[in-house]
PDB file of N, CA and C in Angstrom:
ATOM      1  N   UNK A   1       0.838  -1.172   0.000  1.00  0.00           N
ATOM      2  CA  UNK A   1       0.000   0.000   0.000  1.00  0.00           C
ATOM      3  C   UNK A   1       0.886   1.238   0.000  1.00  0.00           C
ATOM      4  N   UNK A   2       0.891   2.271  -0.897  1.00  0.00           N
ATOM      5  CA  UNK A   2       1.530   3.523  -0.805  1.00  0.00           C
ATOM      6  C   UNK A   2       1.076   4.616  -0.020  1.00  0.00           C
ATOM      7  N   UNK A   3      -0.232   4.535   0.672  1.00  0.00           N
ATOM      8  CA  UNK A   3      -0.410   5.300   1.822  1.00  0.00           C
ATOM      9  C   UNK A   3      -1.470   4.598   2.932  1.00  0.00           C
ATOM     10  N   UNK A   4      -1.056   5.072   3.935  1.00  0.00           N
ATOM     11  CA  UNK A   4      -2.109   3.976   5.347  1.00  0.00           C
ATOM     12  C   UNK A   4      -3.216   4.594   5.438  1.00  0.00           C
ATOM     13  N   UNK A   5      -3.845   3.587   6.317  1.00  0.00           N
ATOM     14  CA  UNK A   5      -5.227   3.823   6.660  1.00  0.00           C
ATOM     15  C   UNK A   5      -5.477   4.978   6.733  1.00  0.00           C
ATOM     16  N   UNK A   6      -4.471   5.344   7.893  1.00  0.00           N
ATOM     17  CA  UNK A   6      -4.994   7.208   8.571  1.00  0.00           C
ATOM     18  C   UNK A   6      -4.702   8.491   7.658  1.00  0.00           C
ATOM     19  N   UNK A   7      -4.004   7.918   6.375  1.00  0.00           N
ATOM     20  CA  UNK A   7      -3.633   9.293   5.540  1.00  0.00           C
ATOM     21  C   UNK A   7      -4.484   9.247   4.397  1.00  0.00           C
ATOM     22  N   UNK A   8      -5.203   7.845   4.320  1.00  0.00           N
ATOM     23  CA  UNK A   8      -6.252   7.890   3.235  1.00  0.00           C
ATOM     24  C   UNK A   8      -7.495   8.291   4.155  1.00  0.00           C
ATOM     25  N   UNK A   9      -8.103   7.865   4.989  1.00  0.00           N
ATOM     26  CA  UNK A   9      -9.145   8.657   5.556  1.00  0.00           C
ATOM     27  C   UNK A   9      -9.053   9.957   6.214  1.00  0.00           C
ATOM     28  N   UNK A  10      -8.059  10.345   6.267  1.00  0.00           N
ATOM     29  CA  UNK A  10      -7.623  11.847   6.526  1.00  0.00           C
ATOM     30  C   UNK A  10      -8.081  13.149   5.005  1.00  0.00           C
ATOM     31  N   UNK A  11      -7.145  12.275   3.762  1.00  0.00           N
ATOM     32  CA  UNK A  11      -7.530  12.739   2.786  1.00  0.00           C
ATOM     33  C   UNK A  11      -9.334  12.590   2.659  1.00  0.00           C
ATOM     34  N   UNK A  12      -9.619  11.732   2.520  1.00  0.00           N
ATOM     35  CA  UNK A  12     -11.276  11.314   2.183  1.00  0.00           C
ATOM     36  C   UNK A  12     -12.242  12.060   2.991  1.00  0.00           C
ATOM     37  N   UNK A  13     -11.653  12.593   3.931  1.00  0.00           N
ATOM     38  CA  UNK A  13     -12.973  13.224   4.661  1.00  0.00           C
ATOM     39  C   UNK A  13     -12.295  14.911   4.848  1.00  0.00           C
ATOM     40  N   UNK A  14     -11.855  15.326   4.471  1.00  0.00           N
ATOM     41  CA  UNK A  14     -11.397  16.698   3.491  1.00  0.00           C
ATOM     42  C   UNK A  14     -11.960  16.623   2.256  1.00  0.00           C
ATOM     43  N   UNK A  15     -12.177  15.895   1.289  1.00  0.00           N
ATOM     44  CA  UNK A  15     -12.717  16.035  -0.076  1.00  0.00           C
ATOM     45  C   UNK A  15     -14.609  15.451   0.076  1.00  0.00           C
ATOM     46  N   UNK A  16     -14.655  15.022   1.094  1.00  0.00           N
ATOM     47  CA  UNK A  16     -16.091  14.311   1.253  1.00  0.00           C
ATOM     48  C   UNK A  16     -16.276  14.373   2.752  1.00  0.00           C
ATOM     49  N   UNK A  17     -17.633  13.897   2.549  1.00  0.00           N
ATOM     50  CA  UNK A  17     -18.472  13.300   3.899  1.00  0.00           C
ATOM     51  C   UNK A  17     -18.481  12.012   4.450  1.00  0.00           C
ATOM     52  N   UNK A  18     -17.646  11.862   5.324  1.00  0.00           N
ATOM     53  CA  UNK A  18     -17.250  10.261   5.702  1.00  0.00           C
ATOM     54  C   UNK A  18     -19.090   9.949   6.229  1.00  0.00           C
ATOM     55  N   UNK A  19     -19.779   8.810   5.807  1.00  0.00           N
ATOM     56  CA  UNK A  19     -20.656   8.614   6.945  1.00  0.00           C
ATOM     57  C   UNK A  19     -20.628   7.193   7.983  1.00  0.00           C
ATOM     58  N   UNK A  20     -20.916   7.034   8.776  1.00  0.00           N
ATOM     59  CA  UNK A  20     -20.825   5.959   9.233  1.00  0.00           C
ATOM     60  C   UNK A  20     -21.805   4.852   8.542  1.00  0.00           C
ATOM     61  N   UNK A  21     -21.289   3.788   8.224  1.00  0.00           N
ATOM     62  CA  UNK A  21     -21.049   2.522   7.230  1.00  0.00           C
ATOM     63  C   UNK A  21     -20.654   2.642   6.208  1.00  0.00           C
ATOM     64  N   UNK A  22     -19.731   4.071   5.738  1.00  0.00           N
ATOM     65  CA  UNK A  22     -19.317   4.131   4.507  1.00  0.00           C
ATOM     66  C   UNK A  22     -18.092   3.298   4.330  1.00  0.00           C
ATOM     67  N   UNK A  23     -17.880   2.532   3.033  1.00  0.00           N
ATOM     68  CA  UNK A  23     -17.091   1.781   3.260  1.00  0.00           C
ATOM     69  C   UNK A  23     -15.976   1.683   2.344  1.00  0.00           C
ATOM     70  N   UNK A  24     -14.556   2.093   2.065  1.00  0.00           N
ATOM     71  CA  UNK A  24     -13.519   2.544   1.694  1.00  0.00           C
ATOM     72  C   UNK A  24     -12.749   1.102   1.091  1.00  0.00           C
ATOM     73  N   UNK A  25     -13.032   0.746  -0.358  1.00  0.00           N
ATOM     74  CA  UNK A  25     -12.072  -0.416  -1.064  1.00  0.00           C
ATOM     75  C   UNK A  25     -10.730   0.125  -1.135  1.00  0.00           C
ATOM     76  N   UNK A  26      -9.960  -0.263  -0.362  1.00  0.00           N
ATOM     77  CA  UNK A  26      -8.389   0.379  -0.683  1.00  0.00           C
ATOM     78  C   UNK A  26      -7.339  -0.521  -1.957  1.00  0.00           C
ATOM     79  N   UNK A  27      -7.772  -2.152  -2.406  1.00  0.00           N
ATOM     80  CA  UNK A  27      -7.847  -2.767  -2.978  1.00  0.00           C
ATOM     81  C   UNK A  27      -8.758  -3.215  -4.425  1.00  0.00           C
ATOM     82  N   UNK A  28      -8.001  -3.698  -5.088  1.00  0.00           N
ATOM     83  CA  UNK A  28      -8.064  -4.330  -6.143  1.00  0.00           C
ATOM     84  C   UNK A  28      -8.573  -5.666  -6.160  1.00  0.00           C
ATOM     85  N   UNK A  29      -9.608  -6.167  -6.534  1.00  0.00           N
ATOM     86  CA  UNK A  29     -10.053  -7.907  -6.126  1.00  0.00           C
ATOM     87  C   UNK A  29      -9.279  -8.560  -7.075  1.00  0.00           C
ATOM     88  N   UNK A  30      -8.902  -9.890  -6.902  1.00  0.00           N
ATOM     89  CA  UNK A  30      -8.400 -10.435  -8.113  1.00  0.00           C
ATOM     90  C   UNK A  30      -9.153 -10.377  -9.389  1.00  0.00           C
ATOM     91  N   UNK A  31      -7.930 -10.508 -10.768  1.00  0.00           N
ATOM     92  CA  UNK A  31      -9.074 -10.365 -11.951  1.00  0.00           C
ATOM     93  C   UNK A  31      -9.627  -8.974 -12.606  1.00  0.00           C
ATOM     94  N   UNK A  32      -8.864  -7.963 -11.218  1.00  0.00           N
ATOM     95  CA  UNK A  32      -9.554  -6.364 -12.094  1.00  0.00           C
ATOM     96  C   UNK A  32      -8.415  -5.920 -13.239  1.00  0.00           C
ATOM     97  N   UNK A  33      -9.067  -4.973 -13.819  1.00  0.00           N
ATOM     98  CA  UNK A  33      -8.960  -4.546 -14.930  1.00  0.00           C
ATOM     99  C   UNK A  33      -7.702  -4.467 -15.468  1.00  0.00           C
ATOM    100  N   UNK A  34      -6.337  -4.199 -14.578  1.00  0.00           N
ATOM    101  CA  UNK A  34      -5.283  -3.943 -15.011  1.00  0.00           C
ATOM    102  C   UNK A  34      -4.550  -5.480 -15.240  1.00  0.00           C
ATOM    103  N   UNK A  35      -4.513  -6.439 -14.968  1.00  0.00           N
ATOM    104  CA  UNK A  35      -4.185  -7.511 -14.752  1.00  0.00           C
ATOM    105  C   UNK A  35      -5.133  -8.236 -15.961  1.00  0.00           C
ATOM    106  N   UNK A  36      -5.634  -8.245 -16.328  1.00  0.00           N
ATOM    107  CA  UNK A  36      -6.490  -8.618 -17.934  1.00  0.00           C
ATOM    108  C   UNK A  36      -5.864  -8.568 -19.099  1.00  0.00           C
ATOM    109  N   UNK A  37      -5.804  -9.042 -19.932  1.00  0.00           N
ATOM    110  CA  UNK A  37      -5.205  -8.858 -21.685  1.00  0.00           C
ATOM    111  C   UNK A  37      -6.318  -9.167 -22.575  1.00  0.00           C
ATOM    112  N   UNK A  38      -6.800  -8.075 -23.013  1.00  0.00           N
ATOM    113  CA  UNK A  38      -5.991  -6.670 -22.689  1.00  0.00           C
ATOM    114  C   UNK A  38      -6.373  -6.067 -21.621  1.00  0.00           C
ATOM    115  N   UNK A  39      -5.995  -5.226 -21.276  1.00  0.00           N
ATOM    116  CA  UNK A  39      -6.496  -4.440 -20.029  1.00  0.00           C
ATOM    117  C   UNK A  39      -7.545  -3.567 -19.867  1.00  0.00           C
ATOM    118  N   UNK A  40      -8.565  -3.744 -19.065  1.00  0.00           N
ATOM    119  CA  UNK A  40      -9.728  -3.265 -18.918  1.00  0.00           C
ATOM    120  C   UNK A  40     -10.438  -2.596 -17.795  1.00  0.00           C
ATOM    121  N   UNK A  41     -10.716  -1.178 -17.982  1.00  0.00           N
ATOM    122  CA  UNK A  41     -11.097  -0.566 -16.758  1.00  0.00           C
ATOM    123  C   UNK A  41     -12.706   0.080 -16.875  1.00  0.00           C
ATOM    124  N   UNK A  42     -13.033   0.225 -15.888  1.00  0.00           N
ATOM    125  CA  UNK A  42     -14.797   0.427 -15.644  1.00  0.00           C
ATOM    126  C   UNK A  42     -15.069   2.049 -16.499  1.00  0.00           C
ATOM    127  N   UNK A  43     -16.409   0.915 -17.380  1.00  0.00           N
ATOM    128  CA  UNK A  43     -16.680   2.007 -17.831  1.00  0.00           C
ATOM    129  C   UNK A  43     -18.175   2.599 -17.939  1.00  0.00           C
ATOM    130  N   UNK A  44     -18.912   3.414 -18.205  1.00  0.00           N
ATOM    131  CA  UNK A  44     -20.361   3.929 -17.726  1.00  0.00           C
ATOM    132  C   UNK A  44     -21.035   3.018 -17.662  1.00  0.00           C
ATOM    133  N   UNK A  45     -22.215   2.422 -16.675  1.00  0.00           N
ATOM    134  CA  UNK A  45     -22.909   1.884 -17.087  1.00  0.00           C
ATOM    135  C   UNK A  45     -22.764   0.087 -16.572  1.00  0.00           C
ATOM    136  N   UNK A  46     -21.307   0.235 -16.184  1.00  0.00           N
ATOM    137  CA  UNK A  46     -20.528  -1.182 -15.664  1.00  0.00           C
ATOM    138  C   UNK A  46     -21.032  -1.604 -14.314  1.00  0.00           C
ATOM    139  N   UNK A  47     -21.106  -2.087 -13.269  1.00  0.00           N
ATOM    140  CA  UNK A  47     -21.883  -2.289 -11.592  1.00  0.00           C
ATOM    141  C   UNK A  47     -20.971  -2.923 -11.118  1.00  0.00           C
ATOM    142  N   UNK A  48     -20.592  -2.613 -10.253  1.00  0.00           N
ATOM    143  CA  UNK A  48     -19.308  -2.578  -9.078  1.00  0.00           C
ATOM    144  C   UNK A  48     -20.019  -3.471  -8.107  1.00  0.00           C
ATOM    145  N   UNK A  49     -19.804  -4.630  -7.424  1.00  0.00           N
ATOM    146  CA  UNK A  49     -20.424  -5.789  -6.170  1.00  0.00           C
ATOM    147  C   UNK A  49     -19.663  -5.353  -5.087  1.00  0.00           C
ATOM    148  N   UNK A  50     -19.777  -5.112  -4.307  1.00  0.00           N
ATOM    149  CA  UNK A  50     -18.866  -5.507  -2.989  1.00  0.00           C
ATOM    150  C   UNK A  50     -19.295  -5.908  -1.562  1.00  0.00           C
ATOM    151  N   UNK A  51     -19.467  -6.486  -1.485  1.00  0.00           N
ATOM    152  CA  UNK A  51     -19.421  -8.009  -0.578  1.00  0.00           C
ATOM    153  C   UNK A  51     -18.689  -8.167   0.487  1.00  0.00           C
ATOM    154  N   UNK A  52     -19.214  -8.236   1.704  1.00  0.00           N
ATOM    155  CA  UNK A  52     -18.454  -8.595   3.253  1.00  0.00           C
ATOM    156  C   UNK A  52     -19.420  -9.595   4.054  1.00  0.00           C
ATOM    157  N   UNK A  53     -18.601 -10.997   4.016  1.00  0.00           N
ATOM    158  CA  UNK A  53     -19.148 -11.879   5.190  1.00  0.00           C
ATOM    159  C   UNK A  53     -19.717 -11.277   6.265  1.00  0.00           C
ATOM    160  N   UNK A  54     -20.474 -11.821   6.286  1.00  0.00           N
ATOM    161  CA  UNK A  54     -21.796 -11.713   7.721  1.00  0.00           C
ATOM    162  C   UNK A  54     -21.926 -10.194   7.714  1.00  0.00           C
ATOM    163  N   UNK A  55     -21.588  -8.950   6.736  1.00  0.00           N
ATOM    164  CA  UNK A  55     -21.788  -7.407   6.565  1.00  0.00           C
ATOM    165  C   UNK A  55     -23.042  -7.634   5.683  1.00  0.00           C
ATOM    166  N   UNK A  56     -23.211  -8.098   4.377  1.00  0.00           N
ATOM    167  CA  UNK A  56     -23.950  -8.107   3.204  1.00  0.00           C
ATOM    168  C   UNK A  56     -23.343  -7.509   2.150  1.00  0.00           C
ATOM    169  N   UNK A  57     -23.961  -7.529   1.354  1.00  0.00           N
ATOM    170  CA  UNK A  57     -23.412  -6.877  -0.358  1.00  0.00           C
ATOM    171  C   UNK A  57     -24.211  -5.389  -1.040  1.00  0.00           C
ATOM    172  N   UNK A  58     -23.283  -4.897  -1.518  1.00  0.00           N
ATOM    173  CA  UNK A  58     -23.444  -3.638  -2.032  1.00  0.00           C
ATOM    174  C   UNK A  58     -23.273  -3.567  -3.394  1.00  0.00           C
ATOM    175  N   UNK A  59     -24.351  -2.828  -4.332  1.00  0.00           N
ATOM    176  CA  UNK A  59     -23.877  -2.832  -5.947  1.00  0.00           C
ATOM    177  C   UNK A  59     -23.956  -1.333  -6.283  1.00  0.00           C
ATOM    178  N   UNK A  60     -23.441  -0.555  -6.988  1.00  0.00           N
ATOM    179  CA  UNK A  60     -23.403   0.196  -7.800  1.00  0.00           C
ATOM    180  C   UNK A  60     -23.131   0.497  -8.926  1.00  0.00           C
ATOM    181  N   UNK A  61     -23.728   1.241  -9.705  1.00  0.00           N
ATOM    182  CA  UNK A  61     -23.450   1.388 -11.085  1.00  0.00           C
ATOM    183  C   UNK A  61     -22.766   2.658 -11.703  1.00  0.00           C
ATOM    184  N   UNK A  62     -21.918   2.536 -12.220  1.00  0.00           N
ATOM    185  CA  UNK A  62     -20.762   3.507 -13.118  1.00  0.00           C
ATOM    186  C   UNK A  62     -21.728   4.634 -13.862  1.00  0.00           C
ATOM    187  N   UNK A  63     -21.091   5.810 -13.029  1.00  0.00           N
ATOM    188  CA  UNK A  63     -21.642   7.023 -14.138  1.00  0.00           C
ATOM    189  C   UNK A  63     -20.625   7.868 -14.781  1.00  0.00           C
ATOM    190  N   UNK A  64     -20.569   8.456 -15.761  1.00  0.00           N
ATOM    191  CA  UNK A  64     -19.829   9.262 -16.089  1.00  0.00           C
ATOM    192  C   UNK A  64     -20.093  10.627 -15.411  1.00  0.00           C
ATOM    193  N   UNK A  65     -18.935  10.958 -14.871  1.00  0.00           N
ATOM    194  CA  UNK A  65     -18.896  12.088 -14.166  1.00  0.00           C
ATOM    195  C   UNK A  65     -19.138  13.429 -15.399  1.00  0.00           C
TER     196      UNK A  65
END
C-alpha cells in the first residue's frame, strides 16, 4: 500500500463526507482490470459488487462524471 489507513481517511474526509457505514475499497479484487489482456477498466454503465461476510453486499453502477 503507498499510503495507510490514517492518511487515506484523513484525505477522504477533506474532499467528502465520511458517513458511518461508509465503506472505503483500498484494494483491487483479483481479476480487475489492469491484470487482464488486454487491459480493462470500468466504464459507464458497468456495476461494481462488494461483498463482506456476515456485513452483506453492495452494488453500484458507473456514471460518467
Amino acid at each position: 500500500m503507498i499510503f495507510g489507513i490514517a492518511e487515506i481517511v484523513a484525505y477522504l474526509s477533506r474532499v467528502m463526507t465520511l458517513w458511518p457505514g461508509d465503506v472505503i475499497a483500498r484494494e483491487k479484487p483479483a481479476g480487475a482490470g489492469a491484470g487482464r489482456q488486454p487491459a480493462r477498466s470500468l466504464q459507464p454503465g458497468d456495476t461494481v459488487h462488494l461483498g463482506i461476510d456476515g456485513l452483506g453486499e453492495q452494488s453500484q453502477r458507473v456514471a460518467q462524471e
